[in-house]
N, C-alpha and C. Protein backbone atom coordinates (compact mmCIF):
# COMPACT_ATOMS: atom_id res chain seq x y z
N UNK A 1 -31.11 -135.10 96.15
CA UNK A 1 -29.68 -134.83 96.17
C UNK A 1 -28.95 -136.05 95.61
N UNK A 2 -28.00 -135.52 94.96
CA UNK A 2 -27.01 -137.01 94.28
C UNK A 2 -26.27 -137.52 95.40
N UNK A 3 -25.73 -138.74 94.87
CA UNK A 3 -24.66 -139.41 96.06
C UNK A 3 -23.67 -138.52 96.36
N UNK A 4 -23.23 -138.09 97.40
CA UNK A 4 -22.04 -137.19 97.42
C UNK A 4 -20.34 -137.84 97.09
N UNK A 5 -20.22 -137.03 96.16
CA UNK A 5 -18.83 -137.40 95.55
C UNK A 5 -17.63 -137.22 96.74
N UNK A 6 -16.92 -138.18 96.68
CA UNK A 6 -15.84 -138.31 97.89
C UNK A 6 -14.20 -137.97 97.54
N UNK A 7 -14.03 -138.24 95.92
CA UNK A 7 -12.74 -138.38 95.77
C UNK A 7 -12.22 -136.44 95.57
N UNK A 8 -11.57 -135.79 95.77
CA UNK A 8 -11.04 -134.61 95.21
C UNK A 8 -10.84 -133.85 93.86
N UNK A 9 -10.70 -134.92 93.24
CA UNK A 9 -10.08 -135.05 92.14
C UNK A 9 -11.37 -134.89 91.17
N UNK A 10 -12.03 -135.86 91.32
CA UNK A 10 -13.67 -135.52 90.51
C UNK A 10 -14.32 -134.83 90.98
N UNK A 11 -14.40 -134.35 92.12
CA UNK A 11 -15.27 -133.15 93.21
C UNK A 11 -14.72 -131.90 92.17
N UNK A 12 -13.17 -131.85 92.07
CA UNK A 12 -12.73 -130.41 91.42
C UNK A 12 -13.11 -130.51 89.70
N UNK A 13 -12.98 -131.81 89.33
CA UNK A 13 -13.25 -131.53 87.82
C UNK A 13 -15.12 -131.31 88.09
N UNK A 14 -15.85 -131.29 88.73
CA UNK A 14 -17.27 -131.14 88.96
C UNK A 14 -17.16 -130.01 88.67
N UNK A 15 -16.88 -129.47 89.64
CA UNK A 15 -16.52 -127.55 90.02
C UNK A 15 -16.47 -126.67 88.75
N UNK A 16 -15.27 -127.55 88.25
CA UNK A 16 -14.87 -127.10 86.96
C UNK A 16 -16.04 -126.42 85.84
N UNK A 17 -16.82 -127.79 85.86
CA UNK A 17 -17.68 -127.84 84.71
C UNK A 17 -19.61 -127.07 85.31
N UNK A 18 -19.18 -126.87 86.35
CA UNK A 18 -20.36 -125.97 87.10
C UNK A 18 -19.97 -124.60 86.49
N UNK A 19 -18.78 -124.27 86.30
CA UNK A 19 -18.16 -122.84 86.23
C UNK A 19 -18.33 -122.88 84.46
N UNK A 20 -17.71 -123.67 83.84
CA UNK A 20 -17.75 -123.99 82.03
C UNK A 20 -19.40 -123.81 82.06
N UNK A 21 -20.34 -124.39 82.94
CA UNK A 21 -21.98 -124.39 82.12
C UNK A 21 -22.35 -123.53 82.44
N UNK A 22 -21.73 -122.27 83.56
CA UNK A 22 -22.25 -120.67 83.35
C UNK A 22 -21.10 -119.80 82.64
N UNK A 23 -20.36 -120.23 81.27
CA UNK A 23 -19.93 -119.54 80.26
C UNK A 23 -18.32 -118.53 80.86
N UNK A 24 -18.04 -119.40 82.14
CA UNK A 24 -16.77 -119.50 82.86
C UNK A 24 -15.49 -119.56 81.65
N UNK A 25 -14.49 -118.78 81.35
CA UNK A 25 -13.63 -119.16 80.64
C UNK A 25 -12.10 -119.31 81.63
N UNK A 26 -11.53 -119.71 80.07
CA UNK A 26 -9.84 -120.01 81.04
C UNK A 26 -9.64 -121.04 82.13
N UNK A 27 -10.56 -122.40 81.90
CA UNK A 27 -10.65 -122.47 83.63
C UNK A 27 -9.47 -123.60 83.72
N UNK A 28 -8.76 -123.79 85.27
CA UNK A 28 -7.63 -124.75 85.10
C UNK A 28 -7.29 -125.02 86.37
N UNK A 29 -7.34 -126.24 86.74
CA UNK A 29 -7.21 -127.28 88.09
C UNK A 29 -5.59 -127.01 87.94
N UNK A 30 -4.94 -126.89 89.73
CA UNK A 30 -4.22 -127.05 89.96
C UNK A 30 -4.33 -128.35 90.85
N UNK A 31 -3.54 -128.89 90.66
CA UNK A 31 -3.13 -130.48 91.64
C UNK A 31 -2.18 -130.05 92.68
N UNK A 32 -2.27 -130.10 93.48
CA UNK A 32 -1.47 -129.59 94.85
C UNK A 32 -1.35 -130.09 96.15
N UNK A 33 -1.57 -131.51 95.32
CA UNK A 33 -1.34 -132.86 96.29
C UNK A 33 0.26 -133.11 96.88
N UNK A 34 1.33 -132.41 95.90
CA UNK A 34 2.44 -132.62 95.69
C UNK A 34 3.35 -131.74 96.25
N UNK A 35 2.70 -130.82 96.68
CA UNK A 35 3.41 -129.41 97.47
C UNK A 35 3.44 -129.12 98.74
N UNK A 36 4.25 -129.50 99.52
CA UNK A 36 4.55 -129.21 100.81
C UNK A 36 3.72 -127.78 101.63
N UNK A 37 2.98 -128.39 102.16
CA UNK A 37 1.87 -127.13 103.29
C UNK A 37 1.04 -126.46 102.23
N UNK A 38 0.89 -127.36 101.17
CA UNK A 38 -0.32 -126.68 100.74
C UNK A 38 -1.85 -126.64 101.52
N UNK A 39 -2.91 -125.53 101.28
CA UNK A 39 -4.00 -126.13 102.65
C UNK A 39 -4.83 -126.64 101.82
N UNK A 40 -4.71 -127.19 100.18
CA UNK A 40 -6.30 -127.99 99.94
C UNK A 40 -5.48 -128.67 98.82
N UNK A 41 -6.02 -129.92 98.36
CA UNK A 41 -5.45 -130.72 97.41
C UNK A 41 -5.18 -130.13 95.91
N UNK A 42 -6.96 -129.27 95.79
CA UNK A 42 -6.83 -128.38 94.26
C UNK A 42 -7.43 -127.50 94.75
N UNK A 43 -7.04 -126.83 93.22
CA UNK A 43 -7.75 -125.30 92.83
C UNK A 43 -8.13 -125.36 91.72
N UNK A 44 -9.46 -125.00 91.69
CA UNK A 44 -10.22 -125.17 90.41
C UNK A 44 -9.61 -122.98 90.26
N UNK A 45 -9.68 -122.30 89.00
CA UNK A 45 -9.50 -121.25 88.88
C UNK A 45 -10.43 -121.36 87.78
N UNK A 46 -10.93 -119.68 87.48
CA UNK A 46 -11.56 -119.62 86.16
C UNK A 46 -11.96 -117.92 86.54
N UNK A 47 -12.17 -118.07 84.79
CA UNK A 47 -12.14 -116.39 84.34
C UNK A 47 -13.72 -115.94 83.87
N UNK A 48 -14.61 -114.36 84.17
CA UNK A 48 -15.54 -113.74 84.17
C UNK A 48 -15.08 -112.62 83.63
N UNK A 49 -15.68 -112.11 82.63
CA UNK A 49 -15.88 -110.63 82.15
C UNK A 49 -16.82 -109.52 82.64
N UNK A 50 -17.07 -110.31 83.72
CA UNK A 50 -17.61 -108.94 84.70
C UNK A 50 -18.25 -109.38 86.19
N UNK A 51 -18.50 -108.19 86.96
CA UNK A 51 -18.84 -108.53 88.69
C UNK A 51 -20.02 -109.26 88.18
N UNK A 52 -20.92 -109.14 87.56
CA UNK A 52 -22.20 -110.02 87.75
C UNK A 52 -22.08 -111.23 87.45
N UNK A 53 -21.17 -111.68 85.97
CA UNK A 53 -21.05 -112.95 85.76
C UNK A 53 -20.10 -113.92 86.97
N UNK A 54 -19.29 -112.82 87.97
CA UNK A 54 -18.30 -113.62 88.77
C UNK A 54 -19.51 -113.96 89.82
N UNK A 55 -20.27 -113.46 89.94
CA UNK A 55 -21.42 -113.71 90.90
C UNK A 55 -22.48 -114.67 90.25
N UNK A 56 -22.57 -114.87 89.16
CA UNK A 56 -23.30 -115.71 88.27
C UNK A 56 -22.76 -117.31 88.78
N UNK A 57 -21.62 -117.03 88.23
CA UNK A 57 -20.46 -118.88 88.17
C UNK A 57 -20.22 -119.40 89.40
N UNK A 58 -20.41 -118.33 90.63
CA UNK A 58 -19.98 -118.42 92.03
C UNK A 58 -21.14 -119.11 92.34
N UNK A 59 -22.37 -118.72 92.10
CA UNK A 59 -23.75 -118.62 92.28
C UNK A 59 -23.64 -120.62 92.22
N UNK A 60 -23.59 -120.52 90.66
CA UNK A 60 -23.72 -121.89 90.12
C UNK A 60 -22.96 -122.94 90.50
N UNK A 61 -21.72 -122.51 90.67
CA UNK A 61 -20.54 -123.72 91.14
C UNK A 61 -21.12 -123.70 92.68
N UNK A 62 -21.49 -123.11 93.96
CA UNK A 62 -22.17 -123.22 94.98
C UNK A 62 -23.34 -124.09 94.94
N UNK A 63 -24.42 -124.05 94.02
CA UNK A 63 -25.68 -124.51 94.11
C UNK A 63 -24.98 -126.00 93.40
N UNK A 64 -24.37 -126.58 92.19
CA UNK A 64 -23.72 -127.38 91.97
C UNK A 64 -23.29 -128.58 92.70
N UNK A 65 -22.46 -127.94 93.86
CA UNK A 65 -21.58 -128.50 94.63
C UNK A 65 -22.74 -128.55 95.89
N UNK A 66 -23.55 -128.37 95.43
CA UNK A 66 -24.30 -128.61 97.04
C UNK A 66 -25.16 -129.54 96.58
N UNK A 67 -25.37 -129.38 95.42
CA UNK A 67 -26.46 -130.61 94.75
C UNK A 67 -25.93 -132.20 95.25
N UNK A 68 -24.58 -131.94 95.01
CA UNK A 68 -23.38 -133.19 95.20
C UNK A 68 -23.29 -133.76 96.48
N UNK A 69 -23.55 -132.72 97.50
CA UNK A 69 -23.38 -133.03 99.07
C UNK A 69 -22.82 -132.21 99.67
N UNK A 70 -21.98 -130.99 98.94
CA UNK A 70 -21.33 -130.22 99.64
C UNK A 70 -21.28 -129.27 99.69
N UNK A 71 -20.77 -128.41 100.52
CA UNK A 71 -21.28 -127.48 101.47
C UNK A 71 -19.87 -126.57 101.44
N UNK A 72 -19.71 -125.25 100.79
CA UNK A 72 -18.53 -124.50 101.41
C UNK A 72 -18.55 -124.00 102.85
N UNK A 73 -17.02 -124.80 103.09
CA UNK A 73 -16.97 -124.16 104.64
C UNK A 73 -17.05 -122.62 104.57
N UNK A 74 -16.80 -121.72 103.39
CA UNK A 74 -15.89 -120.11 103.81
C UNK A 74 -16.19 -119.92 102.40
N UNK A 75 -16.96 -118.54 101.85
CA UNK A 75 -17.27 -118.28 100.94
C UNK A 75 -16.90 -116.76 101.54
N UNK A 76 -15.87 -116.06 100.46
CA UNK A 76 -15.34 -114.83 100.54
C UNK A 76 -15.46 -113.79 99.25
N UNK A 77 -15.43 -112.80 99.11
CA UNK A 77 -15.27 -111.96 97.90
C UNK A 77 -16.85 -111.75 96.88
N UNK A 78 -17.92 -111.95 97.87
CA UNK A 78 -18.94 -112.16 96.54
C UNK A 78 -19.49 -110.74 96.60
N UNK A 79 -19.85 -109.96 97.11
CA UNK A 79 -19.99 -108.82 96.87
C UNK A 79 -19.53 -107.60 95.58
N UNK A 80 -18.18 -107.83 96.34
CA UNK A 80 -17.24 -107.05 95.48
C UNK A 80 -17.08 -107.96 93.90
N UNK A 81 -17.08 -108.73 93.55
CA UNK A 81 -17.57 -109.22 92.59
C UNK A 81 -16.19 -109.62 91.52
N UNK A 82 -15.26 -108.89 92.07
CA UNK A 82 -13.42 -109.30 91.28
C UNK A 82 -13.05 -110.73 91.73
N UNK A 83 -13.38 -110.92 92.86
CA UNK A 83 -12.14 -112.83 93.42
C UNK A 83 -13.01 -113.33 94.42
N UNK A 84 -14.19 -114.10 93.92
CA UNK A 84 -14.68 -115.25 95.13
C UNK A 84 -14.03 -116.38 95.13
N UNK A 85 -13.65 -116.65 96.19
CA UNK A 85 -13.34 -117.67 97.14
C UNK A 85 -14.61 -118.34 97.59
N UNK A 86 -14.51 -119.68 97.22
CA UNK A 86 -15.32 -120.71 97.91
C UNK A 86 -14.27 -121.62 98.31
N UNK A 87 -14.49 -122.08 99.65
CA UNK A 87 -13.54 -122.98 100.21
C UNK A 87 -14.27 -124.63 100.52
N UNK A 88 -14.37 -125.43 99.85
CA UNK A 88 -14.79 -126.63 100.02
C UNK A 88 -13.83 -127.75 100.91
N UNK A 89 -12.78 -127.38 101.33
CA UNK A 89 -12.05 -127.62 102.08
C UNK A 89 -10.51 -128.46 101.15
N UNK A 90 -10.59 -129.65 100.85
CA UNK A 90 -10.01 -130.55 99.80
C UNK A 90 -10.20 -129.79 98.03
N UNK A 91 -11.02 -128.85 98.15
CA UNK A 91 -10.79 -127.98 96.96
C UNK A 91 -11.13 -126.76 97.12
N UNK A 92 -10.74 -125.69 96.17
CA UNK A 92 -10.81 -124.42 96.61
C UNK A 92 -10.94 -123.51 95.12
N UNK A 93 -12.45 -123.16 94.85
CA UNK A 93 -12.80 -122.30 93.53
C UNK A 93 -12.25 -120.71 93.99
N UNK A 94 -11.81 -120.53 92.96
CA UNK A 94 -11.30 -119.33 92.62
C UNK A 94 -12.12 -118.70 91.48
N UNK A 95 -13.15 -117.82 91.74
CA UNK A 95 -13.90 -117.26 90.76
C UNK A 95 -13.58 -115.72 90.80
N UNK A 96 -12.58 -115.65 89.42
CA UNK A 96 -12.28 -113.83 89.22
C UNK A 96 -12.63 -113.37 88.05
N UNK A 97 -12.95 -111.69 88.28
CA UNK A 97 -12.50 -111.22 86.82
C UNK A 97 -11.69 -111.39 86.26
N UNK A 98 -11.59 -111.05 84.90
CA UNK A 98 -10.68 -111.86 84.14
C UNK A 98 -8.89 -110.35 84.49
N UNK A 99 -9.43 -109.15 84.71
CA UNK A 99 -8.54 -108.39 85.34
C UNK A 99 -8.07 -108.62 86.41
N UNK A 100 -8.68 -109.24 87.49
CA UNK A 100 -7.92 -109.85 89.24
C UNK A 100 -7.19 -111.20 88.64
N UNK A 101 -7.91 -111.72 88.14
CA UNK A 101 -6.87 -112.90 87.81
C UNK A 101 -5.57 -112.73 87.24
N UNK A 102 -5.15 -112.21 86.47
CA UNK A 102 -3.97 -111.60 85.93
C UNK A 102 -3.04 -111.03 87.11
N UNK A 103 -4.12 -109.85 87.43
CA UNK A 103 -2.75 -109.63 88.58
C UNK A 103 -2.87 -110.74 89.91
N UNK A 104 -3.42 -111.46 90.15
CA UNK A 104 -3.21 -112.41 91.15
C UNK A 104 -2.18 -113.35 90.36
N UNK A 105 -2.36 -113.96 89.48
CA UNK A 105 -1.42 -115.03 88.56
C UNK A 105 -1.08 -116.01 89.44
N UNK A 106 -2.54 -116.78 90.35
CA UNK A 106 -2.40 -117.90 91.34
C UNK A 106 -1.37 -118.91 89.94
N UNK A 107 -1.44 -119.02 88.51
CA UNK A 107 -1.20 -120.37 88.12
C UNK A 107 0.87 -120.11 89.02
N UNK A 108 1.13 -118.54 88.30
CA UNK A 108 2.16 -118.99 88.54
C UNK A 108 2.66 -118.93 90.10
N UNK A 109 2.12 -118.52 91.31
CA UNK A 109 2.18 -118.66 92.77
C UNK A 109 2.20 -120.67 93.19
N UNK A 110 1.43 -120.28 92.25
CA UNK A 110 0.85 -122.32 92.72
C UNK A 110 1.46 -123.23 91.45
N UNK A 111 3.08 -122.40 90.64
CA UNK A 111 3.04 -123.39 89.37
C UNK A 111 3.95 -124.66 89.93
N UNK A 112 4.27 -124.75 91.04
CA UNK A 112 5.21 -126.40 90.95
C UNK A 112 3.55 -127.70 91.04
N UNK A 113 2.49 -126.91 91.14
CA UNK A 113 1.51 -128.10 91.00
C UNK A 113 1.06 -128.89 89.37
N UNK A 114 0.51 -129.74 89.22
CA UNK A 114 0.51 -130.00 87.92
C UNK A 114 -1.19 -129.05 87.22
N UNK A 115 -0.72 -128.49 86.50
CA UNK A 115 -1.94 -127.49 85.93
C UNK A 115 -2.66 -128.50 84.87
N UNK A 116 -3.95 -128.52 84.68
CA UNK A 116 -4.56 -128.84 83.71
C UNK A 116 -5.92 -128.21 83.66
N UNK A 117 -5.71 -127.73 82.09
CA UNK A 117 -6.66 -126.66 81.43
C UNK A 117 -8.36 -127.49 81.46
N UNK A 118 -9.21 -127.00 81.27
CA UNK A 118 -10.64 -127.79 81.72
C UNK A 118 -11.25 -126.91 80.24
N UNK A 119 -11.80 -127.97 79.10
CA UNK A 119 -12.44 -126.99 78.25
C UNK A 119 -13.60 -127.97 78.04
N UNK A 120 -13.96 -128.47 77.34
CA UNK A 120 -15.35 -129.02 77.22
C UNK A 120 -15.29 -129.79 78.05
């Protein structure tokens, strides 16, 4: 196991790129350090063209993040295969179809945070 990463901030750009190396598109950190009662610092988000691949990236950003040290407290939605939720506590993956994401539109629910797009 690697040293476990402590800061938030690189824990979520980790996430990020767990989700980008299983062919994850759209993907984009919200910072939500800055928002009154928010419950986690970020949100990593990212987009799948189908239930298996959302179960694919979920799969990977899980095994990823555990490689690191960590452990989701609350893993929701993997079945149904439209919006997993992994809750790492200080960050929070959002793995949807690319149809739930749209109509969820967390960027703009969560837009007073600072957004930044994650591509290579």
């Amino acid at each position: 196991m690697a040293r476990q990463i402590k800061l938030p901030g690189t824990l979520a750009k980790r996430a990020a790129h767990f989700a980008l190396a299983k062919n994850a598109h759209d993907i984009t950190i919200i910072d939500l350090r800055k928002i009154k009662n928010a419950f986690a610092d970020y949100f990593v988000i990212c987009s799948c063209d189908s239930d298996t691949h959302v179960r694919a990236v979920s799969a990977a950003v899980q095994e990823g993040m555990h490689d690191l040290g960590h452990r989701p407290f609350h893993v929701e939605g993997e079945q149904a295969g439209q919006w997993v939720l992994i809750d790492f506590a200080d960050i929070v993956v959002h793995v949807f179809h690319k149809h739930s994401r749209t109509y969820y539109n967390l960027e703009r629910l969560w837009g007073d945070g600072k957004i930044e797009k994650v591509t290579e």
